[in-house]
Protein backbone atom coordinates (compact mmCIF):
# COMPACT_ATOMS: atom_id res chain seq x y z
CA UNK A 1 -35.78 24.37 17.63
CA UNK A 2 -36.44 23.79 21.73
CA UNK A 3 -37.46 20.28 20.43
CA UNK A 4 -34.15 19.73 18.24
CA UNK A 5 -32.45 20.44 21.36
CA UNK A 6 -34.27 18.33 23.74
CA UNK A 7 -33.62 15.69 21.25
CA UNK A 8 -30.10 16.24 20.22
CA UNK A 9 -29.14 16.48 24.07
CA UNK A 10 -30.82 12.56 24.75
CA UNK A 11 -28.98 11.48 21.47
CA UNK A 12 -25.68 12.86 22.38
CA UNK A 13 -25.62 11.35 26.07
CA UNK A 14 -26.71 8.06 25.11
CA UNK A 15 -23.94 7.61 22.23
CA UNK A 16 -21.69 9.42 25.07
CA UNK A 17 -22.94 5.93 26.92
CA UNK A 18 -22.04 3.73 24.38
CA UNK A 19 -18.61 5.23 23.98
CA UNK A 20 -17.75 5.53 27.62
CA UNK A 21 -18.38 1.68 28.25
CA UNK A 22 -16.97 0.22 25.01
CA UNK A 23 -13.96 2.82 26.16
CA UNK A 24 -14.03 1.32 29.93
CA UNK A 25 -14.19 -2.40 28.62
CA UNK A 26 -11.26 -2.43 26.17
CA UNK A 27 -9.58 -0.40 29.33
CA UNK A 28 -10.33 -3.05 31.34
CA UNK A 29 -10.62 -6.42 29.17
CA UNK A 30 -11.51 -8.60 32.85
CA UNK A 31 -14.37 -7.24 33.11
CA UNK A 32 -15.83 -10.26 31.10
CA UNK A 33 -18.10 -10.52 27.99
CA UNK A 34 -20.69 -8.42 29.31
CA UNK A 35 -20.03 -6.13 32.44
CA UNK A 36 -21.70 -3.50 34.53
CA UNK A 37 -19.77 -0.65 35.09
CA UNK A 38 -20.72 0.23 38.71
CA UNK A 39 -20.61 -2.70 40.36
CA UNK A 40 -17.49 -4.31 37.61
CA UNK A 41 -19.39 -7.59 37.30
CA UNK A 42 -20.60 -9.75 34.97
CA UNK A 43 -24.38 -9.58 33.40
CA UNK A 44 -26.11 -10.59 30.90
CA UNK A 45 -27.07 -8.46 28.10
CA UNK A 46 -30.49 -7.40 28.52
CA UNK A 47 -29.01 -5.32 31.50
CA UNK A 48 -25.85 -3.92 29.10
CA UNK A 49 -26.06 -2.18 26.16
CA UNK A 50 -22.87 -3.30 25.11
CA UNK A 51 -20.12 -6.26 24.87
CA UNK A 52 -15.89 -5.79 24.53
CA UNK A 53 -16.58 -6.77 21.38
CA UNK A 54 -18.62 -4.72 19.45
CA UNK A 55 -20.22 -0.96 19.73
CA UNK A 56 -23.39 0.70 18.52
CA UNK A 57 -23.96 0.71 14.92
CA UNK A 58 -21.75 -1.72 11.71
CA UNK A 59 -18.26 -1.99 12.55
CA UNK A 60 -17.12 -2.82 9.04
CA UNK A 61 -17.80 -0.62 5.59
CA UNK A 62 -19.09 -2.96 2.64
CA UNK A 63 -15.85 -2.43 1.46
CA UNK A 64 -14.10 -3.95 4.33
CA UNK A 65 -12.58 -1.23 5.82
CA UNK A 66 -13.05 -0.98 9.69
CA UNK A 67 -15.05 2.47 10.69
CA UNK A 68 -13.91 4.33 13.32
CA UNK A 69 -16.40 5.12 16.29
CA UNK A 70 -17.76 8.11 14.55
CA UNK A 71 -18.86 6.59 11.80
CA UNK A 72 -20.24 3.47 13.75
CA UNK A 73 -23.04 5.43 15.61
CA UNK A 74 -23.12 7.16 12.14
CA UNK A 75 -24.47 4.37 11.10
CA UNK A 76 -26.78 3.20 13.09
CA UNK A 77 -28.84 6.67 12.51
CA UNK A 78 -31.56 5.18 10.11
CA UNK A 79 -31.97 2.43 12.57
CA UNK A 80 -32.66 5.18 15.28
CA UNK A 81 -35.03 7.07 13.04
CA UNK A 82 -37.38 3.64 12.52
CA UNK A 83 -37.23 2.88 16.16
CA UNK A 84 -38.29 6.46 17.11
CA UNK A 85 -39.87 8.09 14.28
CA UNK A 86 -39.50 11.56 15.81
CA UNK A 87 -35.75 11.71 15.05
CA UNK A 88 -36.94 12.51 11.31
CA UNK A 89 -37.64 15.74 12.24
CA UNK A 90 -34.40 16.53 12.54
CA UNK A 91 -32.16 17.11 8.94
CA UNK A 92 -30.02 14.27 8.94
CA UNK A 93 -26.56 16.89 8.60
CA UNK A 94 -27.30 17.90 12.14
CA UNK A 95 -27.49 14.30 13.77
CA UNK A 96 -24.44 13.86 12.01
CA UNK A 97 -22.70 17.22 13.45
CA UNK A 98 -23.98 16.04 16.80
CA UNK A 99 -21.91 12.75 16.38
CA UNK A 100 -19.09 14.90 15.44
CA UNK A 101 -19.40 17.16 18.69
CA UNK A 102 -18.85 14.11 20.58
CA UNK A 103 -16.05 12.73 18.46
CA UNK A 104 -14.42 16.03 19.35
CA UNK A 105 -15.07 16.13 22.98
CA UNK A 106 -13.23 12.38 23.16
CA UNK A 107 -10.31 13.94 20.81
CA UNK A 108 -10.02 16.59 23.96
CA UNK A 109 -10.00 13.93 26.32
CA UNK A 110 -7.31 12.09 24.35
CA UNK A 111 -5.38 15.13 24.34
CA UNK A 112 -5.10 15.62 28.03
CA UNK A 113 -8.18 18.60 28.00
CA UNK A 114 -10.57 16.45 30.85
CA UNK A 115 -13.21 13.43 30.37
CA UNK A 116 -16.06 13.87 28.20
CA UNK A 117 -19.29 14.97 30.56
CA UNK A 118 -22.92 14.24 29.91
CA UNK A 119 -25.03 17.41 29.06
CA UNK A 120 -27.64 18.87 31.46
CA UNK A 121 -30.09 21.51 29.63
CA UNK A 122 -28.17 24.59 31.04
CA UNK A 123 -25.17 22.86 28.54
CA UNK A 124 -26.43 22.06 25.54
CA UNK A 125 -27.60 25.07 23.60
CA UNK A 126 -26.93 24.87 20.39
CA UNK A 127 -26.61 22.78 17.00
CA UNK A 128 -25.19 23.00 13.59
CA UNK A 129 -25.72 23.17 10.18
CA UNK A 130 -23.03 21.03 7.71
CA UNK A 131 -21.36 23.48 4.99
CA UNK A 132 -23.31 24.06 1.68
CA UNK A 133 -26.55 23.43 3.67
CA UNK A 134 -27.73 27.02 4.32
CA UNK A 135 -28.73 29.56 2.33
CA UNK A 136 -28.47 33.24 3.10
CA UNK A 137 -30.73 35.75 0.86
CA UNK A 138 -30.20 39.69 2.41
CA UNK A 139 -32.29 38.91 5.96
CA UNK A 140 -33.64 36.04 5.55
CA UNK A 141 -31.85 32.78 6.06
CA UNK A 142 -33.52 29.20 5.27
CA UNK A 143 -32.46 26.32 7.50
CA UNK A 144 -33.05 22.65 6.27
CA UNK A 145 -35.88 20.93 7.88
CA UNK A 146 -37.11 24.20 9.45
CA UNK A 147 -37.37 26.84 6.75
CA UNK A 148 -37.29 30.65 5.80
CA UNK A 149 -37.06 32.51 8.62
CA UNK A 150 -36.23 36.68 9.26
CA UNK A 151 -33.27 37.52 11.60
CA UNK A 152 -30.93 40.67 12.55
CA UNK A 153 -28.08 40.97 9.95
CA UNK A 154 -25.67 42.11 12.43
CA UNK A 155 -22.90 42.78 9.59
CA UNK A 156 -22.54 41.66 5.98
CA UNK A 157 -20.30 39.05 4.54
CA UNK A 158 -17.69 39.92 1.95
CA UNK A 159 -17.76 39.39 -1.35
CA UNK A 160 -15.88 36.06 -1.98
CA UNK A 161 -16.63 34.71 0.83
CA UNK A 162 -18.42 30.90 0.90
CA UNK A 163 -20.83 29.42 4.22
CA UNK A 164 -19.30 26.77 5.85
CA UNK A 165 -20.93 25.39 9.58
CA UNK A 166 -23.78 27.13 10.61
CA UNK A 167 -24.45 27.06 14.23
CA UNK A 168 -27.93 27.85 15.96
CA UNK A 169 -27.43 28.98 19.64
CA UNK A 170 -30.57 29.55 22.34
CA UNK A 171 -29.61 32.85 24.52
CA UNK A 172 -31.58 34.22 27.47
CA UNK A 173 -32.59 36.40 24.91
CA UNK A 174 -33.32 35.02 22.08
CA UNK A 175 -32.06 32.50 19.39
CA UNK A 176 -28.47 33.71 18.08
CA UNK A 177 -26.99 32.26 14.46
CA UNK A 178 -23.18 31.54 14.00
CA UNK A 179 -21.49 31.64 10.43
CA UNK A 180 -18.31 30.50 9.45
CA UNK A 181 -17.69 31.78 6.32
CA UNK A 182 -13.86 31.09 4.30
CA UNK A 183 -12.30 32.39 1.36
CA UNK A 184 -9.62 30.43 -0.57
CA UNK A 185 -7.79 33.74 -1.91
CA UNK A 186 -6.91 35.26 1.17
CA UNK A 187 -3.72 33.16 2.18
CA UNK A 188 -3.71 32.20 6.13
CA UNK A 189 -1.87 34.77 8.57
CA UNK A 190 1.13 33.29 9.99
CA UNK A 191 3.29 34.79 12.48
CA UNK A 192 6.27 37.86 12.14
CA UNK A 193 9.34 36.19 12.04
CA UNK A 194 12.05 37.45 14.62
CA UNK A 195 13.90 39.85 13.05
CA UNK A 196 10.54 41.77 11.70
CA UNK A 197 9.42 42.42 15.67
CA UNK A 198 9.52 45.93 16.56
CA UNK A 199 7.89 46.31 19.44
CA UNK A 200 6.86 44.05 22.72
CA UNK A 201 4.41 44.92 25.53
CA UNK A 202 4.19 43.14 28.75
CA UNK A 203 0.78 42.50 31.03
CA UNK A 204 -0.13 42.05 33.79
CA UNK A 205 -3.95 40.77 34.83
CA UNK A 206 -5.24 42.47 37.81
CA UNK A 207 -8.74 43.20 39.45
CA UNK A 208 -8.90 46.64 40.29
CA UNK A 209 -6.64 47.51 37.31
CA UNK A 210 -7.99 44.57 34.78
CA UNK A 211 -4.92 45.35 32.72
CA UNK A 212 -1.37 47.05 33.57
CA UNK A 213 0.79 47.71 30.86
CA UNK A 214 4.45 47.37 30.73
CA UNK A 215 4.12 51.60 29.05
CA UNK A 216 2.36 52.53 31.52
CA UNK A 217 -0.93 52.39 30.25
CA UNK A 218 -3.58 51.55 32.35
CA UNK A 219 -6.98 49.84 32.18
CA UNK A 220 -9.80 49.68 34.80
CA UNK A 221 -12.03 46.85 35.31
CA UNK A 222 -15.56 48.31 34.97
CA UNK A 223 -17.01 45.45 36.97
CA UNK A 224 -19.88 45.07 34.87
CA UNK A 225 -21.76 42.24 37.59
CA UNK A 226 -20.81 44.67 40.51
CA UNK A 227 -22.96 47.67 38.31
CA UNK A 228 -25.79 45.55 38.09
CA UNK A 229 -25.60 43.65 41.52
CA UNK A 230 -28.61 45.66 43.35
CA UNK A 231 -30.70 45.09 40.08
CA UNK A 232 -29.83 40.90 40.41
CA UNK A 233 -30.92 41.24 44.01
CA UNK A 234 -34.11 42.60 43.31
CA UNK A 235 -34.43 40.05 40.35
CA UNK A 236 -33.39 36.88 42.46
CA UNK A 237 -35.79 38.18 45.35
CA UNK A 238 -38.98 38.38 43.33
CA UNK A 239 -38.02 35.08 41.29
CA UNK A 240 -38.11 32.94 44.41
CA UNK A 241 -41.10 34.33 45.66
CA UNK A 242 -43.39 32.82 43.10
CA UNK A 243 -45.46 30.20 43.45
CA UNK A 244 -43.05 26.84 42.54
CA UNK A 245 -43.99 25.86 38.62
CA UNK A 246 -45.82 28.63 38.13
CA UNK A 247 -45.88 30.70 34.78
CA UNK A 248 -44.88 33.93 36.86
CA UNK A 249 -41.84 32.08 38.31
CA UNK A 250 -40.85 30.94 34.85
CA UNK A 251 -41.28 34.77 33.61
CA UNK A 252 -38.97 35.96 36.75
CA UNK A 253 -36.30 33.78 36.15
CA UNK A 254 -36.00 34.32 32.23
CA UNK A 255 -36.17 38.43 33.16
CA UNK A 256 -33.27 37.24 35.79
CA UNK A 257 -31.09 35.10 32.77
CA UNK A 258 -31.25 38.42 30.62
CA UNK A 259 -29.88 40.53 32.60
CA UNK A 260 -27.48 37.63 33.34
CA UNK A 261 -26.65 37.67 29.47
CA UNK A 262 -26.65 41.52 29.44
CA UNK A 263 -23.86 41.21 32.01
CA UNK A 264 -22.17 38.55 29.74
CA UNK A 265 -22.45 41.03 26.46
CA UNK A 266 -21.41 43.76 28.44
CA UNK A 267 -17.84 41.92 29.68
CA UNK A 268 -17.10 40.08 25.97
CA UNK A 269 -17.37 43.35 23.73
CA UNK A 270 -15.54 44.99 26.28
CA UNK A 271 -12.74 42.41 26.53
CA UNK A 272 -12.55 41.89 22.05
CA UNK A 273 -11.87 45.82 22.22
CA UNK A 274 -9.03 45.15 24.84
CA UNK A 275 -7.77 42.43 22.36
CA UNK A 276 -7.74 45.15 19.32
CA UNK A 277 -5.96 47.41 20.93
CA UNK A 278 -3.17 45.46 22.50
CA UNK A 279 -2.63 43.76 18.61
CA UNK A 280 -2.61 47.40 17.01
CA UNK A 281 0.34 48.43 20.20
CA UNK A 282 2.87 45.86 20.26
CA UNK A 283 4.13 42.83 17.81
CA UNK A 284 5.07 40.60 20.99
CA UNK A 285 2.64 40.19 23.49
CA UNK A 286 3.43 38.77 26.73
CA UNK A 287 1.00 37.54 29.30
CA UNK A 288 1.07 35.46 32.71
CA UNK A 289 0.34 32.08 32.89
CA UNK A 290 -2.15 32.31 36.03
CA UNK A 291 -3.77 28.97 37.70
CA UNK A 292 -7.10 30.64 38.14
CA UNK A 293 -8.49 27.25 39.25
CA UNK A 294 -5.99 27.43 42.13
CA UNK A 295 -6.74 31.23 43.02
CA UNK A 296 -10.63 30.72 43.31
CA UNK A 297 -10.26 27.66 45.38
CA UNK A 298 -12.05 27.34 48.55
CA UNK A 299 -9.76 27.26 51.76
CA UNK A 300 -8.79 23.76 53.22
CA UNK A 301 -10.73 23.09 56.77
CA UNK A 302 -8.88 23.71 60.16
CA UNK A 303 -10.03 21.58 63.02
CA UNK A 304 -8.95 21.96 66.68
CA UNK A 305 -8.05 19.13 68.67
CA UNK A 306 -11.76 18.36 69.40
CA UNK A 307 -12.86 18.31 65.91
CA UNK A 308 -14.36 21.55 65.95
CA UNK A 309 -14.53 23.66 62.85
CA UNK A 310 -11.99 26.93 62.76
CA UNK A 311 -12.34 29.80 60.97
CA UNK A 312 -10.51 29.49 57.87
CA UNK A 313 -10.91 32.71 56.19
CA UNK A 314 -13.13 31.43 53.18
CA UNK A 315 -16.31 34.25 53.61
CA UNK A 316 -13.39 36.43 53.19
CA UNK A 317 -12.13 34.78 50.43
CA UNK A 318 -16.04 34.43 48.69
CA UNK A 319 -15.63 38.22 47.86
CA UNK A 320 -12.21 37.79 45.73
CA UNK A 321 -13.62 34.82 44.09
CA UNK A 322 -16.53 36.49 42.78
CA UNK A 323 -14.24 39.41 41.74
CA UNK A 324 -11.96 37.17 39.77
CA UNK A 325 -14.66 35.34 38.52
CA UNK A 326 -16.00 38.87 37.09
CA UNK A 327 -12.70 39.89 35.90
CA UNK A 328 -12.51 36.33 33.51
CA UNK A 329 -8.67 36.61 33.15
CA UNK A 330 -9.53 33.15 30.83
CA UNK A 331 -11.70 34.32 28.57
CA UNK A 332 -9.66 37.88 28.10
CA UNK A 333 -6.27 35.71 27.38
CA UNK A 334 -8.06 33.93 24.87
CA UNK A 335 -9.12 36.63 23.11
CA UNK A 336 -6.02 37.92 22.67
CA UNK A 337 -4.30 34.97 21.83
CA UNK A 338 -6.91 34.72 18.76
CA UNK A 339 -6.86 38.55 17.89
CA UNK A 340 -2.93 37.98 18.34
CA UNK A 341 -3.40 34.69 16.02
CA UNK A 342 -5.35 36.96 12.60
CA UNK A 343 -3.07 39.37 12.77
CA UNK A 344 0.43 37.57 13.00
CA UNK A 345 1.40 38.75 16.30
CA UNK A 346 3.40 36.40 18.57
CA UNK A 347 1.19 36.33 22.05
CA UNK A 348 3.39 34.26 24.63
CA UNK A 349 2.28 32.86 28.50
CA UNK A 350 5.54 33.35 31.23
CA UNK A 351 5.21 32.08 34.69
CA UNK A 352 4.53 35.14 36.95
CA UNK A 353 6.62 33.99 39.80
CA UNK A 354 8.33 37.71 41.43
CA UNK A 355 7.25 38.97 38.95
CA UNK A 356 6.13 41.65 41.19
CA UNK A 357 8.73 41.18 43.99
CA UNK A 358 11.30 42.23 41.49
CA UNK A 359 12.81 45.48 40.32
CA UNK A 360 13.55 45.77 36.94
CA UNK A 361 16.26 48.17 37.79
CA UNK A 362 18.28 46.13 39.59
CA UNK A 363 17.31 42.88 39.67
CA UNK A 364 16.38 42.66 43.45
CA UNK A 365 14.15 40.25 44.47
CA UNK A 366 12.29 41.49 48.01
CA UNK A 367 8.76 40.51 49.37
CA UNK A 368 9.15 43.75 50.89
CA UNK A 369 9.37 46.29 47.70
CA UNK A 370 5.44 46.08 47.45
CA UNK A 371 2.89 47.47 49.75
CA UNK A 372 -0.15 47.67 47.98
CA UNK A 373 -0.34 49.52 44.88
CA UNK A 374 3.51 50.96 45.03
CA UNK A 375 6.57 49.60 44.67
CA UNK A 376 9.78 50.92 46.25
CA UNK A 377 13.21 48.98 45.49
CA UNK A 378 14.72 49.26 49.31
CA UNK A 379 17.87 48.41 47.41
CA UNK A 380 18.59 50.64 44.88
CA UNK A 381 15.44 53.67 45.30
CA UNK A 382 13.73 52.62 41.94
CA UNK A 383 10.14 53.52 42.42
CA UNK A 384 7.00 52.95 40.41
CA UNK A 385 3.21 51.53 39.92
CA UNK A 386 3.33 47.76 41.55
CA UNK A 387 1.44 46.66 38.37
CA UNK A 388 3.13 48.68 35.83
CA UNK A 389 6.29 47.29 37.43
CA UNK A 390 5.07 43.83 36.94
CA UNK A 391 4.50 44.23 33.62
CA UNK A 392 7.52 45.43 32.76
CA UNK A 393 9.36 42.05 34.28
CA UNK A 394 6.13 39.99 32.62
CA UNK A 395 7.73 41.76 29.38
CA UNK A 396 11.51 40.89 30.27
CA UNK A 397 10.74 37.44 31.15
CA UNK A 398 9.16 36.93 27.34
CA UNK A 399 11.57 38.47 25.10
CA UNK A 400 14.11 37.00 26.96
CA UNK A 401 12.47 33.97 26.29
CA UNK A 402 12.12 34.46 22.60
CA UNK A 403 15.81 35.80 22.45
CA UNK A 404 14.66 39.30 21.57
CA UNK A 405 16.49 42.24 22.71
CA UNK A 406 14.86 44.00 25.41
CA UNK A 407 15.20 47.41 24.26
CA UNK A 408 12.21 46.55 21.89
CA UNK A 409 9.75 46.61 25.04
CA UNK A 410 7.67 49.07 25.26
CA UNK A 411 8.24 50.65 29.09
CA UNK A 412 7.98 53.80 30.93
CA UNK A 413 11.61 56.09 31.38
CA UNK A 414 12.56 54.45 34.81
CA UNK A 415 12.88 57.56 37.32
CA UNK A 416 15.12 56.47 40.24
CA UNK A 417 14.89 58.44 44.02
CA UNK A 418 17.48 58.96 46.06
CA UNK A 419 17.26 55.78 48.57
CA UNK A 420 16.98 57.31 52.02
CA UNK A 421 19.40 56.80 54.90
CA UNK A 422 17.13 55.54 57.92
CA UNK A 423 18.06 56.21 61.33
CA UNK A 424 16.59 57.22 64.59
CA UNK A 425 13.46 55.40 66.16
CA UNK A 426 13.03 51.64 65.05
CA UNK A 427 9.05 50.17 63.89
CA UNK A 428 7.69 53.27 62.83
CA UNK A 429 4.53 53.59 61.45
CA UNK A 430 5.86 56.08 58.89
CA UNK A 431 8.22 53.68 57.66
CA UNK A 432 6.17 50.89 57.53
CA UNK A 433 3.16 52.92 55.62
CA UNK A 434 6.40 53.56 52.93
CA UNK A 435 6.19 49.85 52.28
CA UNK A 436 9.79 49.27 54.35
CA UNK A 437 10.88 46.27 56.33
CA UNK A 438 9.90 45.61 59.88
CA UNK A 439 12.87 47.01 61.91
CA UNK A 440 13.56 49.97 59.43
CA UNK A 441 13.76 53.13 60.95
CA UNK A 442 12.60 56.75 59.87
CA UNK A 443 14.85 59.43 58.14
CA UNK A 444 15.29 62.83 60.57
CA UNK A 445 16.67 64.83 57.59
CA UNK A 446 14.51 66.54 54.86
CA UNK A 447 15.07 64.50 51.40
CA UNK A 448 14.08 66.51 48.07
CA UNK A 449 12.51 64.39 45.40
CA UNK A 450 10.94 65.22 42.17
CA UNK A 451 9.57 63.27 39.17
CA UNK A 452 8.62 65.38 35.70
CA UNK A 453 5.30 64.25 34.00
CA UNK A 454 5.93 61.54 31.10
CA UNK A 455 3.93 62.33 28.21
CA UNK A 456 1.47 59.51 27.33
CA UNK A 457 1.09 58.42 31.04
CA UNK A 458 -1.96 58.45 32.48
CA UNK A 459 -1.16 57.71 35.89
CA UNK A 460 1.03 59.90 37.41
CA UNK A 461 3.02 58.78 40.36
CA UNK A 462 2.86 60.21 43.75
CA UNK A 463 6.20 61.01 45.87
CA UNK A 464 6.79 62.01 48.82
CA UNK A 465 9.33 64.15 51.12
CA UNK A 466 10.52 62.62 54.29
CA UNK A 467 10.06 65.77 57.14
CA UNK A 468 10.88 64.64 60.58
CA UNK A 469 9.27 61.75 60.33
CA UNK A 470 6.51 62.24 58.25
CA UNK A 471 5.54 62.13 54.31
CA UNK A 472 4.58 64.76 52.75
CA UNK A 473 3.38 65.39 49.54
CA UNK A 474 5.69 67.15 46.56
């Protein structure tokens, strides 16, 4: 199977070849009859594999009809086999399933999803099996061209239920097999029409708190890299102090990978249980539609007038990367959104602009209403968890969206305090630590506040009396 891929990976980038310059040449028909892509000129064809007019493989079906380029290099697969008789090995299904990986990565490009990329060996890891190709007897599973073989039945399959593609995936760990299986009497999910939503739940995607909850409810990020960051240390430190090549380096790094894929195993179940339990709380699920690309890149360069490097802030910045790289707000939102999918539930992307500037009280938009972790209106008193109060305008923004009512979000009882009258000294520190404006001043006279406990709330709020000066706890 380390062979198959080996193989698979030079067969895929050289029909990736073929398809990028027969893609550049009818892109660019001036090129001439024969063209080299780097330097745009004309050649002849002992130095191109390919002309404008023509592509790997028959172009025409014996019945006439024109193939697409799929089935082109299709076709040219026996010719590959007698030219390198090593390519037998391989079950012809799987060639073919390669071809089709490719024809999918150009329907992505097509689509707007980013240019098709030639595969390195840390990106191909896997190949597939056509449907009706496998065959599956209790543990053992037998796989064309390489035979009966014993594996882990993680779970059974229903009864009902037919194989379709079969994919085999290399892990740090070990070798991993995919089924898709499909049953024809189960009709497909769809999604709850409007008037059957009951319920909606806003969230919002943090780091500290991986998930906020527009009831309240809220979920840590157990930082699964950070747990085992000593242990990578240790693991990086002896791995590069083999000898280069050597079987003890090789041994180093794959003990490094698994606990690289440990890491990985840790962070997926952990985010498909997320998933479940958002589904099984609301019918509407709203999420924000974050440009993690643009939070995680690096800062521009300052120069002075001399052309001397500033400091920019970026080994700063390096630590909340590697956070929100460990937090994968991606992968989480996809989950959802295909958890979300099986069981009919609408999940819906809003942009999260204010969305934690604003109170949901009142409406009032103020940089000012955050510091931190709280979130004080300094217009109308409301006060609450920062993220909890995002969530709860995440939530708005969707239903509004969807022209559902908002009373069908879920949300914690809104408790608003009395909004203080400030007076006396101006740029206090006590004011400022309460997350008010520079230039608000302190309150001289004692203020009695008081929240009751919520049931279901996990996190109860702190508030605080204003004593000459000075907060103190209730």
């Amino acid at each position: 199977m380390t062979n198959w891929l080996l193989m698979l990976r030079s067969h895929y980038n050289f029909c990736l070849r073929d398809r990028i310059e027969a893609y550049e040449q009818v892109k660019s028909p001036k090129l001439g009859n024969y063209s080299d892509l780097k330097t745009k000129s004309t050649c002849c064809p002992l130095t191109c594999s390919i002309s404008n007019k023509s592509q790997l493989g028959e172009a025409f079906k014996k019945s006439g009809k024109k193939r697409n380029a799929y089935e082109m290099q299709s076709s040219e697969l026996p010719f590959l086999k007698q030219a390198r008789p090593w390519y037998k090995s391989i079950h012809s299904t799987v060639l073919q399933q390669n071809l089709r990986r490719l024809k999918t990565a150009f329907e992505n490009f097509f689509d707007g999803r980013g240019y098709p990329k030639f595969k390195t060996r840390q990106r191909f890891k896997s190949f597939s099996y056509a449907p009706n190709q496998v065959k599956l007897e209790g543990n053992k599973i037998y796989l064309p061209s390489i035979g009966w073989m014993r594996f882990f039945k993680s779970r059974n399959i229903p009864d009902g239920f037919q194989l379709k593609t079969v994919t085999v995936r290399q892990k740090a760990d070990g070798w991993y097999i995919s089924i898709r299986i499909e049953s024809k009497d189960i009709p497909q999910s769809k999604p709850k029409d409007l008037e059957q939503i009951k319920t909606g739940v806003g969230i919002d995607l943090g780091i500290k708190k991986l998930v906020a909850l527009s009831n309240g409810e809220l979920i840590e990020n157990p930082q699964f890299e950070k747990r085992l960051s000593k242990r990578k240390t240790i693991r990086q430190r002896r791995a590069s102090r083999k000898k280069r090549g050597s079987s003890n380096q090789k041994k180093a790094y794959a003990k490094l990978a698994r606990l690289d894929q440990k890491i990985v195993n840790q962070r997926e179940d952990y985010q498909w249980k997320i998933a479940h339990h958002l589904v099984r709380l609301a019918d509407v699920i709203v999420l924000e539609d974050l440009n993690i690309q643009g939070m995680i890149k690096k800062c521009r360069a300052k120069q002075d007038e001399n052309g001397k490097f500033l400091k920019n802030g970026q080994s700063a910045k390096r630590a909340l990367n590697r956070l929100i790289r460990d937090c994968s707000w991606g992968n989480l939102t996809e989950k959802i959104e295909s958890v979300a999918a099986k069981f009919g539930s609408i999940c819906l992307k809003v942009n999260p602009k204010f969305t934690s500037q604003k109170c949901s009280h009142c409406g009032h938009i103020q940089k000012e209403n955050r510091n931190k972790e709280r979130f004080l209106c300094l217009n109308c008193g409301f006060l609450a968890d920062a993220d909890v109060q995002a969530s709860v305008n995440v939530g708005i923004k969707g239903l509004k969206t969807l022209g559902i009512s908002q009373s069908k979000l879920l949300r914690v009882p809104q408790k608003v305090t009395p909004k203080p009258e400030l007076t006396g000294s101006k740029n206090s520190d006590s004011a400022r630590s309460w997350g008010f404006p520079p230039g608000a001043t302190e309150s001289r006279r004692e203020i009695s506040v008081s929240l009751e406990a919520e049931p279901g709330n996990p996190q109860q709020l702190k508030l605080f009396e204003w004593v000459n000066g000075e907060a103190i706890s209730c």
